[in-house]
PDB file of N, CA and C in Angstrom:
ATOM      1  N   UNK A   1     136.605  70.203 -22.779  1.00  0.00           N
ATOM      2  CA  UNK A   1     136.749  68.952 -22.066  1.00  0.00           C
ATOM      3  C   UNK A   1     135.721  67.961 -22.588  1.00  0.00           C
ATOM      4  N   UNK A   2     135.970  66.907 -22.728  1.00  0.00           N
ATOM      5  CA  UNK A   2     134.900  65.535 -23.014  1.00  0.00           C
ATOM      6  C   UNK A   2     135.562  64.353 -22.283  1.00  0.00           C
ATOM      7  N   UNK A   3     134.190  63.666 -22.150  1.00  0.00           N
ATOM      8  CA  UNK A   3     133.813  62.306 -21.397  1.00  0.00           C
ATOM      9  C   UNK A   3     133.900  61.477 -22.595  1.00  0.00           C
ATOM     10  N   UNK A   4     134.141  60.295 -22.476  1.00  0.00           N
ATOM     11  CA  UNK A   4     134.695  59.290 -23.837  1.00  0.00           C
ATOM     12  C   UNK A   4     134.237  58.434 -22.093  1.00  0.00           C
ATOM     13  N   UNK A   5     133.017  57.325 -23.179  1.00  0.00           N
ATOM     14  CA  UNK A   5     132.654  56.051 -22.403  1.00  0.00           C
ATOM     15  C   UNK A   5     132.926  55.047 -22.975  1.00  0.00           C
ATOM     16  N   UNK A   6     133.581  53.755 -23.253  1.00  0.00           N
ATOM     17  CA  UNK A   6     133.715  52.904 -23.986  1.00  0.00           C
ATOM     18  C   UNK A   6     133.381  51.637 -23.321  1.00  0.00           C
ATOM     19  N   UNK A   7     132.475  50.577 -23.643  1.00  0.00           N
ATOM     20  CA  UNK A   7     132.188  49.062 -23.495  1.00  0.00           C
ATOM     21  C   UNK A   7     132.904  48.658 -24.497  1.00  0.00           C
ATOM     22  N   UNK A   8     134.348  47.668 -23.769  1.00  0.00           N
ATOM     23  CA  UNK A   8     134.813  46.684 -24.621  1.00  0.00           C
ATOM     24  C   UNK A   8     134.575  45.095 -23.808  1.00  0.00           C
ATOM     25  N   UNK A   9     135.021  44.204 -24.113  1.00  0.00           N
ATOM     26  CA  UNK A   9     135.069  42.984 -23.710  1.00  0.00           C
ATOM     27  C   UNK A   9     135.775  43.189 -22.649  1.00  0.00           C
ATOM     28  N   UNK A  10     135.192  42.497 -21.924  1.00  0.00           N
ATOM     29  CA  UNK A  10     136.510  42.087 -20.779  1.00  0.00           C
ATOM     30  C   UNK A  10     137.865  41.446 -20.709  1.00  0.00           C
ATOM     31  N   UNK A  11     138.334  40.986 -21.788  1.00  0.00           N
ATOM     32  CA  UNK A  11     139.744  39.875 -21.694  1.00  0.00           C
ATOM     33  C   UNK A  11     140.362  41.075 -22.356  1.00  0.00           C
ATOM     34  N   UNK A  12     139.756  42.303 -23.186  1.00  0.00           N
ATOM     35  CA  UNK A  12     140.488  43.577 -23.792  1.00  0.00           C
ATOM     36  C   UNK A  12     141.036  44.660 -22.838  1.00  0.00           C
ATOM     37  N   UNK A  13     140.627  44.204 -21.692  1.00  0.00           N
ATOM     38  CA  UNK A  13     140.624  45.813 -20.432  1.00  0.00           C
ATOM     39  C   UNK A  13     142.386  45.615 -20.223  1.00  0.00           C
ATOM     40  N   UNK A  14     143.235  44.947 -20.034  1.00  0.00           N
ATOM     41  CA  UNK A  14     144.713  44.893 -19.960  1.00  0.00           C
ATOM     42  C   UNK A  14     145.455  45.600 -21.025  1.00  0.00           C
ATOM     43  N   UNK A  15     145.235  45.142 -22.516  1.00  0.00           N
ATOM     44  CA  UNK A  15     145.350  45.963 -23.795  1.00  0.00           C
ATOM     45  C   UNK A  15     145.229  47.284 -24.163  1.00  0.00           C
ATOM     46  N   UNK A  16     144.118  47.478 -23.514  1.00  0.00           N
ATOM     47  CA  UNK A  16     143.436  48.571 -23.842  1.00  0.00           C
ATOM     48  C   UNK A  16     144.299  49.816 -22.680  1.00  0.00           C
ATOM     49  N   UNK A  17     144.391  49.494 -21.323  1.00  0.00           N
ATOM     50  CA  UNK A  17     144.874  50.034 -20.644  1.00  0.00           C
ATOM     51  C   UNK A  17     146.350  50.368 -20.579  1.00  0.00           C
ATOM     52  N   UNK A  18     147.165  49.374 -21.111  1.00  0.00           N
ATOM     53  CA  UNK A  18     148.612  49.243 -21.883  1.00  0.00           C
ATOM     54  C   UNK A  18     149.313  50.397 -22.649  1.00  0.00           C
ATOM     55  N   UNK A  19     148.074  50.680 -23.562  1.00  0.00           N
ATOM     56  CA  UNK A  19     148.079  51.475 -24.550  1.00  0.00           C
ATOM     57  C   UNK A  19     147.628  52.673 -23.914  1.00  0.00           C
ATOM     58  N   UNK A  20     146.942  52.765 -23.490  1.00  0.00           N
ATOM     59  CA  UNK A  20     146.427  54.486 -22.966  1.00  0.00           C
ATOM     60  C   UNK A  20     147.348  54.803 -22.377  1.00  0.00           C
ATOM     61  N   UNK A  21     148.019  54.040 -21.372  1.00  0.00           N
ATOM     62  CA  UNK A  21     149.285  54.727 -20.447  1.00  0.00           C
ATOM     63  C   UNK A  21     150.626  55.353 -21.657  1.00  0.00           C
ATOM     64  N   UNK A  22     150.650  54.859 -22.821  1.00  0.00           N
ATOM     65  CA  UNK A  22     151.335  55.441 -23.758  1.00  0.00           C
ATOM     66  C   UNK A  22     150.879  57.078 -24.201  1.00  0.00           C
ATOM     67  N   UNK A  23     149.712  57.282 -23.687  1.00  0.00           N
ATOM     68  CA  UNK A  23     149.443  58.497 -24.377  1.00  0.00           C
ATOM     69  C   UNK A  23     149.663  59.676 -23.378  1.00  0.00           C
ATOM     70  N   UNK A  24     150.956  60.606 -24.001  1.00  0.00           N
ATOM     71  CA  UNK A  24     151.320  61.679 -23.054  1.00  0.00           C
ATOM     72  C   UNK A  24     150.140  62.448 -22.522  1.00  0.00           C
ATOM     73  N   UNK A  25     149.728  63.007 -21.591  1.00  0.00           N
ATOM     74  CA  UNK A  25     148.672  63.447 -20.319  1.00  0.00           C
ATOM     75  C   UNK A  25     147.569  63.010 -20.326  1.00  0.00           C
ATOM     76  N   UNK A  26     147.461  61.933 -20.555  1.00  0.00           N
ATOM     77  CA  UNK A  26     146.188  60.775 -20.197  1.00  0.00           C
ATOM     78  C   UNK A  26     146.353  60.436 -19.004  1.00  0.00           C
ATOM     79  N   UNK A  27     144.962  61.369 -18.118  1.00  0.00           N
ATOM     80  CA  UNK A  27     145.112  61.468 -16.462  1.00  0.00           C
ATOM     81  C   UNK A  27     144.508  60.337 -15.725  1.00  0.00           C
ATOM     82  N   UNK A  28     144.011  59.607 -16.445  1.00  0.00           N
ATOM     83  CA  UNK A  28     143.135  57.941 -15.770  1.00  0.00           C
ATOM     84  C   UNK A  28     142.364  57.643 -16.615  1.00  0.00           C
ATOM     85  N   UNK A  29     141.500  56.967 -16.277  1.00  0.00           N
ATOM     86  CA  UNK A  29     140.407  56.371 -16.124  1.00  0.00           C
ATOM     87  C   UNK A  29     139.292  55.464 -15.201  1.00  0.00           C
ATOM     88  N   UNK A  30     138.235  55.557 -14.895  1.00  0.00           N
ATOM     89  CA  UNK A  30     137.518  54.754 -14.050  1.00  0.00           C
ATOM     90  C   UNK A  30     136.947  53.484 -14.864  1.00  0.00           C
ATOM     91  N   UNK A  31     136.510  52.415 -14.359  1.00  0.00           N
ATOM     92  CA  UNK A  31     136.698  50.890 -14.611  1.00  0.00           C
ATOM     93  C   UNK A  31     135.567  50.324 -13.778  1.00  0.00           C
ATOM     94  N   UNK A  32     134.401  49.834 -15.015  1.00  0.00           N
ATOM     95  CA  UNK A  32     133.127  49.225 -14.135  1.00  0.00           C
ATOM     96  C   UNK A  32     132.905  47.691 -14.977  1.00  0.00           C
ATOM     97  N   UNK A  33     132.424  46.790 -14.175  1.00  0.00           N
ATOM     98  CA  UNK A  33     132.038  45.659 -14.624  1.00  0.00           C
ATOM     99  C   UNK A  33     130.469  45.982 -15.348  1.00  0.00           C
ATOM    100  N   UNK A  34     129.929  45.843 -16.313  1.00  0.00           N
ATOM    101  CA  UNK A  34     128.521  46.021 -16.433  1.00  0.00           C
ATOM    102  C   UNK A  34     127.967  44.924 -17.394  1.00  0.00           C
ATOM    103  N   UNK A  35     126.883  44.593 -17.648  1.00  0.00           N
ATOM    104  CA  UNK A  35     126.061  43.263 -18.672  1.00  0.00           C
ATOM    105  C   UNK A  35     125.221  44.363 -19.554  1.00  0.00           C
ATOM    106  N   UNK A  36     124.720  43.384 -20.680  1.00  0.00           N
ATOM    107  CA  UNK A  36     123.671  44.298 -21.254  1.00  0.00           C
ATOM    108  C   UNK A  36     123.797  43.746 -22.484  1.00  0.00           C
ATOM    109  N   UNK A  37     122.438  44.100 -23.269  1.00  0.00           N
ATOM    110  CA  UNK A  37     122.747  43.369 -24.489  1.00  0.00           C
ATOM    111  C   UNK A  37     122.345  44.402 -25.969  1.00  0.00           C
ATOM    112  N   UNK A  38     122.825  44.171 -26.536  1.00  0.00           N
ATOM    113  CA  UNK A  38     122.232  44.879 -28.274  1.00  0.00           C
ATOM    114  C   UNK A  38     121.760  44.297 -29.233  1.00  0.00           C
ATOM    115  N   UNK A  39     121.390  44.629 -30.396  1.00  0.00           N
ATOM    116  CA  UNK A  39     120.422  44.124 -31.282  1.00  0.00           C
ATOM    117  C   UNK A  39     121.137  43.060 -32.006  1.00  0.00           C
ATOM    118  N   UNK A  40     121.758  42.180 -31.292  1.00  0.00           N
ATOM    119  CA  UNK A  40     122.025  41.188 -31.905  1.00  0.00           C
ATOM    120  C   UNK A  40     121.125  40.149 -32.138  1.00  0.00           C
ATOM    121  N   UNK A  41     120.095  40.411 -31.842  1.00  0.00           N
ATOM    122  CA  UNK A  41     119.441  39.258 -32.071  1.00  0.00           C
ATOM    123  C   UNK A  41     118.825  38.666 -32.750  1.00  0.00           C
ATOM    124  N   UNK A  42     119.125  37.713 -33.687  1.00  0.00           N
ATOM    125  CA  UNK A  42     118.719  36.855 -35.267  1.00  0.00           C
ATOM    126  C   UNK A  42     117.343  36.738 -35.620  1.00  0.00           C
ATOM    127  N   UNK A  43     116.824  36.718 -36.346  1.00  0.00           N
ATOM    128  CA  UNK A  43     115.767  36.552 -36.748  1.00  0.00           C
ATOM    129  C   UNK A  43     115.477  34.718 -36.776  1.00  0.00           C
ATOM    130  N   UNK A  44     116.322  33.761 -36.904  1.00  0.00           N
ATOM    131  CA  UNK A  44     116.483  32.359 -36.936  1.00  0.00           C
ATOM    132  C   UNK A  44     116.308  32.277 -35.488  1.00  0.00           C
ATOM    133  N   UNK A  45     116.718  32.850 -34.273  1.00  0.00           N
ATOM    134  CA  UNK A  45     116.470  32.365 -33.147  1.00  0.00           C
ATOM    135  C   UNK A  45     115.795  31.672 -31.982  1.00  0.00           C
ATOM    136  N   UNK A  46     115.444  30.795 -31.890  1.00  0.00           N
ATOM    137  CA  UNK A  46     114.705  29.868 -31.239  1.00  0.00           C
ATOM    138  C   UNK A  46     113.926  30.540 -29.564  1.00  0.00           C
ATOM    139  N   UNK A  47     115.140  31.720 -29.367  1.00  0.00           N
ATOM    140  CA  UNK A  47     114.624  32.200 -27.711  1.00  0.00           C
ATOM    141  C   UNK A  47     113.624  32.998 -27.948  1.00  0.00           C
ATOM    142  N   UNK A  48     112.845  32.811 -27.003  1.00  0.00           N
ATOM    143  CA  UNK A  48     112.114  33.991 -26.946  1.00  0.00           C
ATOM    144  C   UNK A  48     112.630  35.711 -26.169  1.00  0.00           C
ATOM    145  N   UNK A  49     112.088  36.734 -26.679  1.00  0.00           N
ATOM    146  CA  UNK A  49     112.338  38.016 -25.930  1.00  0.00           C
ATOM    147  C   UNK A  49     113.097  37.353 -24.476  1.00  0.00           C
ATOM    148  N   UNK A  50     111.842  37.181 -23.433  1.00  0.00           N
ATOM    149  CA  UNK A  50     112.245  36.963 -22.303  1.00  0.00           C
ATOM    150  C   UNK A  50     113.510  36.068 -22.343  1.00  0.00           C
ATOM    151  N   UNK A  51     113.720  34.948 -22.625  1.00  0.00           N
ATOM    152  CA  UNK A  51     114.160  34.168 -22.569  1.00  0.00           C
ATOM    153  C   UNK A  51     115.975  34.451 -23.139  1.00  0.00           C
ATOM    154  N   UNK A  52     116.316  36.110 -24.014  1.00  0.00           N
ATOM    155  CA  UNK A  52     117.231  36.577 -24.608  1.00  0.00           C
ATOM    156  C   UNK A  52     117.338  37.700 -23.525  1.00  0.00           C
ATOM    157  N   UNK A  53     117.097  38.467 -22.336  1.00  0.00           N
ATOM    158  CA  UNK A  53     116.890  39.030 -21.487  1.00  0.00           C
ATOM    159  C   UNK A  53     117.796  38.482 -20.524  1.00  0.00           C
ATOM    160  N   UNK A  54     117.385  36.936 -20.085  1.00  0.00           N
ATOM    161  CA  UNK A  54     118.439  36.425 -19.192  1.00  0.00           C
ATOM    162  C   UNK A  54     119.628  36.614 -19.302  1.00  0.00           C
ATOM    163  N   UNK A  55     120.005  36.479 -20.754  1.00  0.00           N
ATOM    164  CA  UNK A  55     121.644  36.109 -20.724  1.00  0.00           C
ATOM    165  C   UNK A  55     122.081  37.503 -21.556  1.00  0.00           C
ATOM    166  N   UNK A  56     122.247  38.232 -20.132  1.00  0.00           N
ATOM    167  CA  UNK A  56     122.818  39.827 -20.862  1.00  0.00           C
ATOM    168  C   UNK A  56     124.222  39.391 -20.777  1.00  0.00           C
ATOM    169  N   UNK A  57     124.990  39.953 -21.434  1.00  0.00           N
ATOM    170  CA  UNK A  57     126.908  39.724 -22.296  1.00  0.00           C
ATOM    171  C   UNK A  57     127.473  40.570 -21.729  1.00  0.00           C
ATOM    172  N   UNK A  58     128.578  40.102 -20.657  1.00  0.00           N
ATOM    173  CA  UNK A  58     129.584  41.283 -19.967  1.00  0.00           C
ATOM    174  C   UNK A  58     130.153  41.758 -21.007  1.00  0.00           C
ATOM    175  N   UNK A  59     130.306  43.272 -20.027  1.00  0.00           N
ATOM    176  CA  UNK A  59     131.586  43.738 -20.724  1.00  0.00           C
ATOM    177  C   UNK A  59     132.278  44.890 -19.378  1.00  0.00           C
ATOM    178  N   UNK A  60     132.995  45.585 -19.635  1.00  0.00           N
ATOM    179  CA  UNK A  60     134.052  46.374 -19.222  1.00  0.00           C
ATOM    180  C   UNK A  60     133.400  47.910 -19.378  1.00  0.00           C
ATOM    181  N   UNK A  61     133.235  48.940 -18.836  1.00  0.00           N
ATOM    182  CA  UNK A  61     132.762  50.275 -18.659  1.00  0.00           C
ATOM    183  C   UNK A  61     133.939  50.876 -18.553  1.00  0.00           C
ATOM    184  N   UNK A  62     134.577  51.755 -19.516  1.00  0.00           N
ATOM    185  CA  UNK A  62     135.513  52.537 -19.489  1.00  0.00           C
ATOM    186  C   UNK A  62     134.871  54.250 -19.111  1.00  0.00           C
ATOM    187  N   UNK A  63     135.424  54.971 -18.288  1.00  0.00           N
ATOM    188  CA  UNK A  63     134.982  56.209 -18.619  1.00  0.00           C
ATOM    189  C   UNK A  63     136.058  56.818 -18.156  1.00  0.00           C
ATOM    190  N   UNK A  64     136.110  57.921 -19.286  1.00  0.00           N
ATOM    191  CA  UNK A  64     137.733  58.978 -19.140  1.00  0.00           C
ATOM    192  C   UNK A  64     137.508  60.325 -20.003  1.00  0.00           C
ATOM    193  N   UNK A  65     137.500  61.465 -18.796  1.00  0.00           N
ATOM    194  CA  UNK A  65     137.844  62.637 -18.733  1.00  0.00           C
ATOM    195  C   UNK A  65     139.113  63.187 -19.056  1.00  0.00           C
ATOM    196  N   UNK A  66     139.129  64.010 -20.439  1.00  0.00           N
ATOM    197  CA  UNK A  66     140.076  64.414 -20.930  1.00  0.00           C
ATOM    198  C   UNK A  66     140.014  65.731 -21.573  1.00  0.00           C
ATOM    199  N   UNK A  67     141.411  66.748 -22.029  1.00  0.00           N
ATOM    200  CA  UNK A  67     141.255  67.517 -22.682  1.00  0.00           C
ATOM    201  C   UNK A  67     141.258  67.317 -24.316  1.00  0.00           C
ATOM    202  N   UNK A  68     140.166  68.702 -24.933  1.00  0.00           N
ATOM    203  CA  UNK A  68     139.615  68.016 -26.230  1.00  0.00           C
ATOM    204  C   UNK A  68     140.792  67.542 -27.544  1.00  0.00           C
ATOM    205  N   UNK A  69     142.081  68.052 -27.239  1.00  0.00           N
ATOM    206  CA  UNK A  69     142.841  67.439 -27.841  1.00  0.00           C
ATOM    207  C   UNK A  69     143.170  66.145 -27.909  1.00  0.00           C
ATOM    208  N   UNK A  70     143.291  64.853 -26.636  1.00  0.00           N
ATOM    209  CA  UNK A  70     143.523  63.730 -26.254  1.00  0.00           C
ATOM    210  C   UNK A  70     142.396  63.045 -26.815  1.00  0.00           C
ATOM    211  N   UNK A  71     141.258  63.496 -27.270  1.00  0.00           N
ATOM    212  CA  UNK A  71     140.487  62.681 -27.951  1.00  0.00           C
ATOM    213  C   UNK A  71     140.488  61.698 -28.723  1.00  0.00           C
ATOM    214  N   UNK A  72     141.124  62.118 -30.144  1.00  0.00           N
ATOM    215  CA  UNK A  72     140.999  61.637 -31.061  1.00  0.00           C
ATOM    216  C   UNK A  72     142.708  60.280 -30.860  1.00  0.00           C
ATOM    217  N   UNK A  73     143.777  60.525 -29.909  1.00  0.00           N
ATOM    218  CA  UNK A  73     144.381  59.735 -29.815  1.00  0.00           C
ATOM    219  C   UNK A  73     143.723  58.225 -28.463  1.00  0.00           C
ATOM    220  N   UNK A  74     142.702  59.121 -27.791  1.00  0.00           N
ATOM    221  CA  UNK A  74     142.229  57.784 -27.139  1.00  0.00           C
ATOM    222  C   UNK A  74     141.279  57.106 -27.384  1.00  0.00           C
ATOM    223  N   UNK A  75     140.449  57.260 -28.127  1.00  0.00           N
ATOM    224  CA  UNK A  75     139.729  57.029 -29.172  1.00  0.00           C
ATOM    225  C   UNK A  75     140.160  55.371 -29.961  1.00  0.00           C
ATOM    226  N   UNK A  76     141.163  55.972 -31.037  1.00  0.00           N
ATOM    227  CA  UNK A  76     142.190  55.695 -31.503  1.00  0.00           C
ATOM    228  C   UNK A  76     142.710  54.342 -31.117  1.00  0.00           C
ATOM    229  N   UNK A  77     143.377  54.623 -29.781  1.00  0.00           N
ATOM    230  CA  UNK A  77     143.977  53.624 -29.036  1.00  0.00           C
ATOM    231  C   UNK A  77     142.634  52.143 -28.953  1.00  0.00           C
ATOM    232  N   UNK A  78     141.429  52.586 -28.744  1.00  0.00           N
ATOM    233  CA  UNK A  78     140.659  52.000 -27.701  1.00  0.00           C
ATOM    234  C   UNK A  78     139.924  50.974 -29.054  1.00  0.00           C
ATOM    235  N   UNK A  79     140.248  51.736 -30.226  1.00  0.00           N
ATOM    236  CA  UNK A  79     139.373  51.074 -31.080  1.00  0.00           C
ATOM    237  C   UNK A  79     140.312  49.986 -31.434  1.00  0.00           C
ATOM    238  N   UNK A  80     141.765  50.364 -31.655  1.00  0.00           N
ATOM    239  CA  UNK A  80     142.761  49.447 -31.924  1.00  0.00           C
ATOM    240  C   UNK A  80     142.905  48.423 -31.061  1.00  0.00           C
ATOM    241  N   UNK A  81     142.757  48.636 -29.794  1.00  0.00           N
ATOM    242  CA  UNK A  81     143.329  47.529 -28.884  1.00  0.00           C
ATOM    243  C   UNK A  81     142.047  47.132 -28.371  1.00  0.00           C
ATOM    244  N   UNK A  82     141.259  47.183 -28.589  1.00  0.00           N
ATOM    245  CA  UNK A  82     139.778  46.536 -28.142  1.00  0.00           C
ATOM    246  C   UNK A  82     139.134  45.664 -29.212  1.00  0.00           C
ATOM    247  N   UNK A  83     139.755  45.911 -30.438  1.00  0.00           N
ATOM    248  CA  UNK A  83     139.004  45.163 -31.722  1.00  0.00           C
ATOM    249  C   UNK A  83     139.401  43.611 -31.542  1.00  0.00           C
ATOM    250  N   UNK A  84     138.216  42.967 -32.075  1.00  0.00           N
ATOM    251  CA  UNK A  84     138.708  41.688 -31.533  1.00  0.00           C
ATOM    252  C   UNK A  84     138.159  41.079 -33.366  1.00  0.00           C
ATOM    253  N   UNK A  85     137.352  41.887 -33.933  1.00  0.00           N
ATOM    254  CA  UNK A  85     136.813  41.441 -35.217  1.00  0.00           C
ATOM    255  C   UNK A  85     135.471  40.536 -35.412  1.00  0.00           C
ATOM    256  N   UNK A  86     135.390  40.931 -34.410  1.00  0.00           N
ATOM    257  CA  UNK A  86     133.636  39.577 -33.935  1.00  0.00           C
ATOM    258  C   UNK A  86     132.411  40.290 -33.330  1.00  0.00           C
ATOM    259  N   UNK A  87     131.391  40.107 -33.814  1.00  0.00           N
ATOM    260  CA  UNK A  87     130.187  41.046 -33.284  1.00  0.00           C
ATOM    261  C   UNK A  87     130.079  41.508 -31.673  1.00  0.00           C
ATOM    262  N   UNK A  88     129.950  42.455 -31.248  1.00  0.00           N
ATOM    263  CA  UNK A  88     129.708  43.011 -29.913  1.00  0.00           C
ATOM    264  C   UNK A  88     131.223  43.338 -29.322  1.00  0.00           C
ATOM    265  N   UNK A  89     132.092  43.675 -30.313  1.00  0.00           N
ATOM    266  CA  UNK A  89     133.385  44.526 -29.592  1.00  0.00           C
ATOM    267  C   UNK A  89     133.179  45.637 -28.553  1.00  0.00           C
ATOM    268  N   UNK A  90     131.949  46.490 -28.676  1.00  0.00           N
ATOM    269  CA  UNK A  90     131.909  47.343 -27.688  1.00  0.00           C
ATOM    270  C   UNK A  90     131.183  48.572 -28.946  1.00  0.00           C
ATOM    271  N   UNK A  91     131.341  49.716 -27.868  1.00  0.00           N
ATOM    272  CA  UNK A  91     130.648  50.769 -28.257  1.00  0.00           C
ATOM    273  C   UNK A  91     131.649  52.158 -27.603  1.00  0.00           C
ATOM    274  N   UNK A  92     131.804  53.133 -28.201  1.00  0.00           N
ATOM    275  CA  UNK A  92     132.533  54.446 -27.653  1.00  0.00           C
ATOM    276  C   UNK A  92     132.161  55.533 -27.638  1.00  0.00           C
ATOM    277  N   UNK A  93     130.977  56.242 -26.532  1.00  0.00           N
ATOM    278  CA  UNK A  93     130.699  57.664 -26.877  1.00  0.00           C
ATOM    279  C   UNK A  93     131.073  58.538 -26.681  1.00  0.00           C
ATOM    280  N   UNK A  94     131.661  59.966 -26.807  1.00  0.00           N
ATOM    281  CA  UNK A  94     131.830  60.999 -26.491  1.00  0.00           C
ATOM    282  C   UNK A  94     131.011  62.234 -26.321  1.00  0.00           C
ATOM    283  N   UNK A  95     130.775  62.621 -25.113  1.00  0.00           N
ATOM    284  CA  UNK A  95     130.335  63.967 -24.874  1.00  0.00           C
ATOM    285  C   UNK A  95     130.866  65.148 -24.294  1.00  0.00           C
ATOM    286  N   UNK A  96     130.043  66.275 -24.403  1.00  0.00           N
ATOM    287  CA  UNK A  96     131.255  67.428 -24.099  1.00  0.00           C
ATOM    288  C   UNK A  96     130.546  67.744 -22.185  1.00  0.00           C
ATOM    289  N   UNK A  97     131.555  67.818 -21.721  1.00  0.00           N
ATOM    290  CA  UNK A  97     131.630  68.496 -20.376  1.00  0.00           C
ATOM    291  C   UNK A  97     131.476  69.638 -19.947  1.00  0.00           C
ATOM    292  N   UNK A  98     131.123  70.573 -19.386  1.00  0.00           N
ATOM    293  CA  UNK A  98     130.562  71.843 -19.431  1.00  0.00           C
ATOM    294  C   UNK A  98     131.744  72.406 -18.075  1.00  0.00           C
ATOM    295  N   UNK A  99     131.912  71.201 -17.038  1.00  0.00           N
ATOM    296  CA  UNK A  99     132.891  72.229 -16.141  1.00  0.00           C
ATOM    297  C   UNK A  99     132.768  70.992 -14.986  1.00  0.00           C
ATOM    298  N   UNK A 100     134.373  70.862 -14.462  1.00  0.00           N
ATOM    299  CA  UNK A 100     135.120  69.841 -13.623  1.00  0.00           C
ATOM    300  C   UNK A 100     135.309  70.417 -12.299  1.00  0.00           C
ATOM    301  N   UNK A 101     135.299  70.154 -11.322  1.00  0.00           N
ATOM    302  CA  UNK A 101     136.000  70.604 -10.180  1.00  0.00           C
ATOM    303  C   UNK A 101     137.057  69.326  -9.431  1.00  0.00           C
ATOM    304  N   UNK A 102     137.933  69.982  -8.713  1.00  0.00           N
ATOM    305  CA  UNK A 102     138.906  68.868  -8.459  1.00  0.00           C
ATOM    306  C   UNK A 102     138.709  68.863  -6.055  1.00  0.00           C
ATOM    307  N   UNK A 103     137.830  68.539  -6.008  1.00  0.00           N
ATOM    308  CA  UNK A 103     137.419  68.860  -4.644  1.00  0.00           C
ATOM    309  C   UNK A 103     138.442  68.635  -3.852  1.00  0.00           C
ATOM    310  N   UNK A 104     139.675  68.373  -3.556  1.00  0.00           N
ATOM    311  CA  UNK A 104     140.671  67.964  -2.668  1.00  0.00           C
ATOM    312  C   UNK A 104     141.640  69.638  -2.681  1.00  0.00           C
ATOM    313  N   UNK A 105     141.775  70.071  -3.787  1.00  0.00           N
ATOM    314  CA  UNK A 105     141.768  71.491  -4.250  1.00  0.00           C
ATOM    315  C   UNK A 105     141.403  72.699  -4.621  1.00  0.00           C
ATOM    316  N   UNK A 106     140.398  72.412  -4.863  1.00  0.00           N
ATOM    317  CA  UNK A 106     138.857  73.660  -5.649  1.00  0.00           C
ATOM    318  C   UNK A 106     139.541  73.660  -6.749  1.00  0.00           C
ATOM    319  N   UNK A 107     140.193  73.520  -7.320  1.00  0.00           N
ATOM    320  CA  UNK A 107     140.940  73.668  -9.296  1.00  0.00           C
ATOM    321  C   UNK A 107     139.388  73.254  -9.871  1.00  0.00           C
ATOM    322  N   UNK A 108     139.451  74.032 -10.804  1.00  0.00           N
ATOM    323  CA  UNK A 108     138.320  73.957 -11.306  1.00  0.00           C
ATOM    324  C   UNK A 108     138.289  73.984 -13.394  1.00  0.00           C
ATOM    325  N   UNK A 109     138.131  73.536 -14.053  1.00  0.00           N
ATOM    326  CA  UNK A 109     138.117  73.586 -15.680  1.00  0.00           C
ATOM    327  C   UNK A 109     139.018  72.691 -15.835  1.00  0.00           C
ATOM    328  N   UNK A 110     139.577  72.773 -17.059  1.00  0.00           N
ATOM    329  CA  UNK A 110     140.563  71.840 -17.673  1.00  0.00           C
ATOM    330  C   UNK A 110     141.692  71.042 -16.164  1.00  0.00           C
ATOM    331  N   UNK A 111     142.041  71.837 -15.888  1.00  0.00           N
ATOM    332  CA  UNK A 111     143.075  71.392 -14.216  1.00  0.00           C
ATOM    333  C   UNK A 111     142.855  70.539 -13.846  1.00  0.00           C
ATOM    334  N   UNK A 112     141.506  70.609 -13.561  1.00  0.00           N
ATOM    335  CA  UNK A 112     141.071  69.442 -12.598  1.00  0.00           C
ATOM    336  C   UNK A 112     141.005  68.407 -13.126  1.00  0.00           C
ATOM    337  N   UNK A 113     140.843  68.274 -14.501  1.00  0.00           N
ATOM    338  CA  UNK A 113     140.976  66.701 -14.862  1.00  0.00           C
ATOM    339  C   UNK A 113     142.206  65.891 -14.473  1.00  0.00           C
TER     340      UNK A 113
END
């Protein structure tokens, strides 16, 4: 089992979600508003630290629990329909899960996702 987190833009979260529902047993995903910023920042730039702090850059918090096969097609999907071709498209990590429970049932491992 793995966790796949992805920050894309926000005007991408419709696209992006479009497409995942295409992928046979893709069981959800959860959906967070979050800010934050990365090393974009120029060496020409006039702001100071603090002053590049204020204006952290939304984006969209994807996180989705899947089996390790569905990976590499949601992945896939997220890079395609999230690319916009302009600095700060987002970021996608994957880690592995050690063990799920489905509390409304006790199902427990792969199931419960």
């Amino acid at each position: 089992m793995k966790n796949i987190i992805a920050y894309i833009k926000p005007h991408k979260l419709s696209k992006v979600t479009l497409a995942l529902h295409n992928i046979k047993g893709f069981s959800g995903m959860s959906v967070s508003d979050v800010r934050g910023f990365g090393q974009a920042k120029t060496n020409s730039s006039t702001h100071s630290i603090d002053d590049e702090l204020i204006d952290f850059i939304p984006h969209v918090k994807l996180e989705i629990f899947c089996q390790d096969e569905l990976v590499e097609p949601i992945v896939s999907i997220i890079r395609e329909s999230a690319h916009t071709g302009l600095h700060g498209d987002g970021k996608i990590y994957i880690m592995k899960v050690h063990q799920a429970y489905r509390i409304s049932t006790g199902e427990s491992g792969e199931i419960a996702i």
